[in-house]
N, C-alpha and C. Protein backbone atom coordinates (compact mmCIF):
# COMPACT_ATOMS: atom_id res chain seq x y z
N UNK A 1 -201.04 45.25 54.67
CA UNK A 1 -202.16 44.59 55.32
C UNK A 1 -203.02 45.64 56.03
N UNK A 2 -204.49 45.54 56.06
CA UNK A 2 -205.33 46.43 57.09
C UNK A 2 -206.30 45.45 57.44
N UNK A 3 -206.57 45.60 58.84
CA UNK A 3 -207.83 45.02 59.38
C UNK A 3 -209.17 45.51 59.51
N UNK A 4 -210.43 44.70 59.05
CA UNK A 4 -211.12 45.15 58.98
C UNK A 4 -212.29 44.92 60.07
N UNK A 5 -212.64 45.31 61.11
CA UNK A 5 -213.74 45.52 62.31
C UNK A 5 -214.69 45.67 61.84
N UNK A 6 -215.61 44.57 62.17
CA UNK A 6 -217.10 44.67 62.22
C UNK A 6 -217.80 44.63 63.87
N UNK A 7 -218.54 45.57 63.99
CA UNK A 7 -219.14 45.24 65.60
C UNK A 7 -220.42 44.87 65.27
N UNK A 8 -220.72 44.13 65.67
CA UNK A 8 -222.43 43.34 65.68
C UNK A 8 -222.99 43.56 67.48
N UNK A 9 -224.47 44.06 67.30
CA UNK A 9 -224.80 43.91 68.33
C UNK A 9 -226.43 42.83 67.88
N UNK A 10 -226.43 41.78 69.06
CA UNK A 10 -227.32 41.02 68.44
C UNK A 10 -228.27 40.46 69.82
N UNK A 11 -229.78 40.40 69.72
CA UNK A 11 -230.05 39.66 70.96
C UNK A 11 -229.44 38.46 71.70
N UNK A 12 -229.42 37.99 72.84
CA UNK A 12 -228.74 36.87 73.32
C UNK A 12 -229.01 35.65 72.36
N UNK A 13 -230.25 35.78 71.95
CA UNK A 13 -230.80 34.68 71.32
C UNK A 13 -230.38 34.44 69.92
N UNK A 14 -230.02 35.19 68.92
CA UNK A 14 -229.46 35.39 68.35
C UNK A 14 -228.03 34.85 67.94
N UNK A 15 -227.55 34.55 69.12
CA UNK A 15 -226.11 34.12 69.28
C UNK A 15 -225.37 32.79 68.92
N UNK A 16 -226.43 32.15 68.42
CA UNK A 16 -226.06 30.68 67.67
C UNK A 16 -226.13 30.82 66.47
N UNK A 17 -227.54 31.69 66.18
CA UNK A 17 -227.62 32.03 64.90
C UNK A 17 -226.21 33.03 63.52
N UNK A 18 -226.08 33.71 64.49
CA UNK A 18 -224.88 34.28 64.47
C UNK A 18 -223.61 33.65 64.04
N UNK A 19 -223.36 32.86 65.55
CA UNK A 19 -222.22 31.44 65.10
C UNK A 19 -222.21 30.89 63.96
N UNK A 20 -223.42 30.34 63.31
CA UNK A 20 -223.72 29.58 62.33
C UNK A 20 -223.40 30.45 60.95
N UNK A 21 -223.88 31.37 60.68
CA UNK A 21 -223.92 32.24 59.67
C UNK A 21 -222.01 32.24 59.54
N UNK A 22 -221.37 32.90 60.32
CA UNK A 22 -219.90 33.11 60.27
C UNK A 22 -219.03 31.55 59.85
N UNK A 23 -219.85 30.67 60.65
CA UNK A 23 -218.95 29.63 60.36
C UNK A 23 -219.29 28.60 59.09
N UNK A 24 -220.20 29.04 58.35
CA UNK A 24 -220.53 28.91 56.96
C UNK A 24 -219.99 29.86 56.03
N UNK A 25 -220.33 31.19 56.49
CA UNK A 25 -219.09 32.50 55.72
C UNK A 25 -218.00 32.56 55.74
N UNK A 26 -216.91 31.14 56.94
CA UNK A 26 -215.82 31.13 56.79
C UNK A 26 -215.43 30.55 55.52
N UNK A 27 -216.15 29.68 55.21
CA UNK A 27 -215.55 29.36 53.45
C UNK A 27 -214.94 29.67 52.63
N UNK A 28 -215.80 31.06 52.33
CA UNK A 28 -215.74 32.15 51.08
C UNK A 28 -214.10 32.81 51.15
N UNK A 29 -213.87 32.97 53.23
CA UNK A 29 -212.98 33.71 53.39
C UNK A 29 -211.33 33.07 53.16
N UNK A 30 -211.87 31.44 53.73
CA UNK A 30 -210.91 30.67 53.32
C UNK A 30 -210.66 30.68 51.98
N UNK A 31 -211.24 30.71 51.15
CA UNK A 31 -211.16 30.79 50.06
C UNK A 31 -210.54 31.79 49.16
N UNK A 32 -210.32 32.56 49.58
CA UNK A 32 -210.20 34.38 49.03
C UNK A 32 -208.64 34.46 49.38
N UNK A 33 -207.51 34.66 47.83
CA UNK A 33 -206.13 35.23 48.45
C UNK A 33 -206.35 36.40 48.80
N UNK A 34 -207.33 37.24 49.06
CA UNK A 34 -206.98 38.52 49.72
C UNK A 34 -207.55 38.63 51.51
N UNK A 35 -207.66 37.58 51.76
CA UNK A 35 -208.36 37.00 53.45
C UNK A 35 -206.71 36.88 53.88
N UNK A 36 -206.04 36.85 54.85
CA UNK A 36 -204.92 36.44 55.39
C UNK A 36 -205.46 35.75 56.76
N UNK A 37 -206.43 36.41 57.44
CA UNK A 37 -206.65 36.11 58.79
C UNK A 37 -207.90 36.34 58.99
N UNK A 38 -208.80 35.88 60.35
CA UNK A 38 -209.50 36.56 60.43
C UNK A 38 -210.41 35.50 61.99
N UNK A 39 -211.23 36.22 62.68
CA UNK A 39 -211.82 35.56 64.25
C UNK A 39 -213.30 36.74 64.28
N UNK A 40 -213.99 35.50 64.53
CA UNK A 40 -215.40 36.74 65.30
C UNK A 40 -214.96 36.56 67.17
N UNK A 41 -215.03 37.56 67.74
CA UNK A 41 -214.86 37.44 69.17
C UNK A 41 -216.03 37.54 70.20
N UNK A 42 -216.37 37.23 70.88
CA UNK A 42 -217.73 37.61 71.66
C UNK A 42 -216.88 38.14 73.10
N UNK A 43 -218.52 39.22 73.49
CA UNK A 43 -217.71 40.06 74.62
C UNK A 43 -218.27 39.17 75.66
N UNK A 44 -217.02 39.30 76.83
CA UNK A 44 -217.67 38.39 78.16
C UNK A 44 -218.30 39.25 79.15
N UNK A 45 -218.09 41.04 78.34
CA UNK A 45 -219.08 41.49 80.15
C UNK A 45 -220.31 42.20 79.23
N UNK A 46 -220.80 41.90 77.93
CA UNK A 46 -221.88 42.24 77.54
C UNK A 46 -222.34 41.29 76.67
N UNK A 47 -223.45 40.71 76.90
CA UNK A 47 -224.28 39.30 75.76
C UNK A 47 -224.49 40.00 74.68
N UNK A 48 -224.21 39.58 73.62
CA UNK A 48 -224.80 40.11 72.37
C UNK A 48 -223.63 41.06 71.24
N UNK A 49 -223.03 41.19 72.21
CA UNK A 49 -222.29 41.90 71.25
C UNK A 49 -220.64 41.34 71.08
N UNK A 50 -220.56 41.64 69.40
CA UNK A 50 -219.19 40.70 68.81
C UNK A 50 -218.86 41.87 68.07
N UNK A 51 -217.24 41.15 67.99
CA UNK A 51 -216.82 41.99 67.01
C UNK A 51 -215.81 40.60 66.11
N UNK A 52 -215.78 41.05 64.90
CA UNK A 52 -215.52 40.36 63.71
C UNK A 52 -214.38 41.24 63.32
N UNK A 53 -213.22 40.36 63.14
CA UNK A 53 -212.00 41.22 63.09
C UNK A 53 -211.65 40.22 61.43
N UNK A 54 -210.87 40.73 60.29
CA UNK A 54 -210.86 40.57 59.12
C UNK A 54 -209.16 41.00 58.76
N UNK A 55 -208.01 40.51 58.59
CA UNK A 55 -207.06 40.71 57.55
C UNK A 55 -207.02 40.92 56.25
N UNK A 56 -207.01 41.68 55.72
CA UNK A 56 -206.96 41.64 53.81
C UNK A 56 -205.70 42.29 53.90
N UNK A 57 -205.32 41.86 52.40
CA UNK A 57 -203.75 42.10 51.83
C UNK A 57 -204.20 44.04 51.66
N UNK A 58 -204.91 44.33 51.38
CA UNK A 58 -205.39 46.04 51.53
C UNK A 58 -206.57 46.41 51.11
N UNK A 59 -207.29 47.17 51.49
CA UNK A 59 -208.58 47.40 51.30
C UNK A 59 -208.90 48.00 50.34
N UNK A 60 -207.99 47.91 48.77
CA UNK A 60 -208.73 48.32 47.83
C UNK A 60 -208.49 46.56 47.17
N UNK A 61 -207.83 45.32 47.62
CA UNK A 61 -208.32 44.56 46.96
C UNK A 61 -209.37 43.86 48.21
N UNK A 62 -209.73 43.92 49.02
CA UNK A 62 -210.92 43.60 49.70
C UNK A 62 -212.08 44.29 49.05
N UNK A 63 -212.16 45.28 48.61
CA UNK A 63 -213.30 45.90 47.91
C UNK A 63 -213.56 45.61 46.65
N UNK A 64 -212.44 45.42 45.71
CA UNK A 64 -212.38 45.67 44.69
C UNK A 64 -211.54 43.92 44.25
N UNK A 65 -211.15 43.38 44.96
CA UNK A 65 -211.28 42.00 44.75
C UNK A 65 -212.33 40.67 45.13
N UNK A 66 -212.48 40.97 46.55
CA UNK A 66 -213.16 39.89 47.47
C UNK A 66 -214.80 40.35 46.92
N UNK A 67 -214.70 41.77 47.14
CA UNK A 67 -216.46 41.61 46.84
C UNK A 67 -216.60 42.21 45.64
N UNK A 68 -215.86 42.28 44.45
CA UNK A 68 -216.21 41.62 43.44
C UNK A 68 -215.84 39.83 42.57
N UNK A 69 -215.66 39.27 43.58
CA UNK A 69 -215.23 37.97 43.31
C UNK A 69 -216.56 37.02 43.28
N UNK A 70 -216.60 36.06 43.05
CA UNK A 70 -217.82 34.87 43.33
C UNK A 70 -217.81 34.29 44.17
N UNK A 71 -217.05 34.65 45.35
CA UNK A 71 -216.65 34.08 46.54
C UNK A 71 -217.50 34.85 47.48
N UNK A 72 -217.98 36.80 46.91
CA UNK A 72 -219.02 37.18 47.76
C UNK A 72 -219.92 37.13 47.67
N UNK A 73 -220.91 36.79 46.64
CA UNK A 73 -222.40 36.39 47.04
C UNK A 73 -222.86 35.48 47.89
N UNK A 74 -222.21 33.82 47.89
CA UNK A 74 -222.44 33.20 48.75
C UNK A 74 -222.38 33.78 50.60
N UNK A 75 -220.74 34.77 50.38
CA UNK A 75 -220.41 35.14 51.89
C UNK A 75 -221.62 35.82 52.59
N UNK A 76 -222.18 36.87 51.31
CA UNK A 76 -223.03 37.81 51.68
C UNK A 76 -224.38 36.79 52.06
N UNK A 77 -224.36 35.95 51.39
CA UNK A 77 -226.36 35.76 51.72
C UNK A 77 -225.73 34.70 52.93
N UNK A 78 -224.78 34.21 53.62
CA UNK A 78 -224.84 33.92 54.91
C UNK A 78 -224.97 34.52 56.05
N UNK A 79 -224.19 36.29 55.99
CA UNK A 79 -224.45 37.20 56.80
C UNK A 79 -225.50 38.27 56.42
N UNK A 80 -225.90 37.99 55.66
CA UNK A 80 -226.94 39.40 55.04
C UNK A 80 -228.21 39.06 56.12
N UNK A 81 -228.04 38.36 57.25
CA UNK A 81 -229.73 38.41 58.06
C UNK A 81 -229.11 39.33 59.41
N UNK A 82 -228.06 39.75 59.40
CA UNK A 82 -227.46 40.47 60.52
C UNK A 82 -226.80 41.99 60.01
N UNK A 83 -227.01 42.28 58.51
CA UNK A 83 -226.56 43.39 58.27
C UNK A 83 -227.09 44.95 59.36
N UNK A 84 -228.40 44.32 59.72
CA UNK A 84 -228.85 45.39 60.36
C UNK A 84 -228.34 45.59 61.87
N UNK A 85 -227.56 44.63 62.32
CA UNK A 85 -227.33 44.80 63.46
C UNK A 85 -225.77 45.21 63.67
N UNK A 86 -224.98 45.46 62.35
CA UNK A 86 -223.50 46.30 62.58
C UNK A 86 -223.80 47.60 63.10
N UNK A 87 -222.70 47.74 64.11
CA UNK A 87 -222.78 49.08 64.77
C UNK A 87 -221.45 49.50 64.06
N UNK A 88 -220.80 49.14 63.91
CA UNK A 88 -218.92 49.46 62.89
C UNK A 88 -218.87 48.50 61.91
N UNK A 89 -218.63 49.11 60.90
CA UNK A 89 -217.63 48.46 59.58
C UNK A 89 -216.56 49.31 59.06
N UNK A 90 -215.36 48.93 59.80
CA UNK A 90 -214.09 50.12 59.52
C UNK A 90 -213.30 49.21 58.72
N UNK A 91 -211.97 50.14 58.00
CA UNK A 91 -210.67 49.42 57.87
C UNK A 91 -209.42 50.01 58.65
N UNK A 92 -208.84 49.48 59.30
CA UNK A 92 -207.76 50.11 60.34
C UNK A 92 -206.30 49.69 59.90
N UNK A 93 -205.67 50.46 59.64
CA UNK A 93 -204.16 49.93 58.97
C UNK A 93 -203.10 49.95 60.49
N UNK A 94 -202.30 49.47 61.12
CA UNK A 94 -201.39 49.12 62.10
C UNK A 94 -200.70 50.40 62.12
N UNK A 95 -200.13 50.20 63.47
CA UNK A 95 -199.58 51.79 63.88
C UNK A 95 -197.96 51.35 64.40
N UNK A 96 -197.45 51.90 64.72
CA UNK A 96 -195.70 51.19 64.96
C UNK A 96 -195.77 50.87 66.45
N UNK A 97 -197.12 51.40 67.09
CA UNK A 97 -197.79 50.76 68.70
C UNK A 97 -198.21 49.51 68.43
N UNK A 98 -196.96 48.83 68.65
CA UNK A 98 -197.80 47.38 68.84
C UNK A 98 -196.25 46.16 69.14
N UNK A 99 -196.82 44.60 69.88
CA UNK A 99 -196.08 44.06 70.35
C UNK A 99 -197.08 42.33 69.84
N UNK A 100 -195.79 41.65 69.07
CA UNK A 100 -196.84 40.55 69.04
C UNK A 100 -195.64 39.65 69.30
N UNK A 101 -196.19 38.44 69.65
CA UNK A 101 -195.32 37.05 70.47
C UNK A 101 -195.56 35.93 69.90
């Protein structure tokens, strides 16, 4: 598994618009066996800025499955009005630092 971080920085106003786009792009993701998980988060001591956290089974079938699937065009033209506002698009694989409950 690796997670994949997106940081969006977006005007305040923006911020429904935003909502909306993700929670129409959740579809695609529901949809996709290579999605396992996934949450957009918003920050509480700065407006505007989110980060979009993503599970895939590994990031050569997130690349090479999900967005070549028919499941990403739709994903894409829901978020494609905010491409310009990613500040990060990483993939981060887990470290043996960590504690979950």
């Amino acid at each position: 598994m690796v997670i994949e971080y997106i940081r969006y920085k977006v005007e305040p106003s923006q911020r429904e618009s935003l909502l909306a786009a993700y929670a129409q792009a959740a579809a695609q993701l529901d949809a996709s066996p290579y999605c396992l998980a996934y949450e957009l988060t918003e920050c509480e001591e700065e407006a505007g800025q989110f980060m979009l956290r993503i599970e895939w089974t590994s990031t050569q079938e997130h690349l090479n499955g999900f967005r070549k699937s028919e499941l990403f065009p739709p994903f894409f033209a829901s978020v494609k009005g905010f491409f310009n506002n990613i500040q990060e698009m990483r993939h981060y694989r887990l470290t043996a630092v960590q504690r979950r409950k």
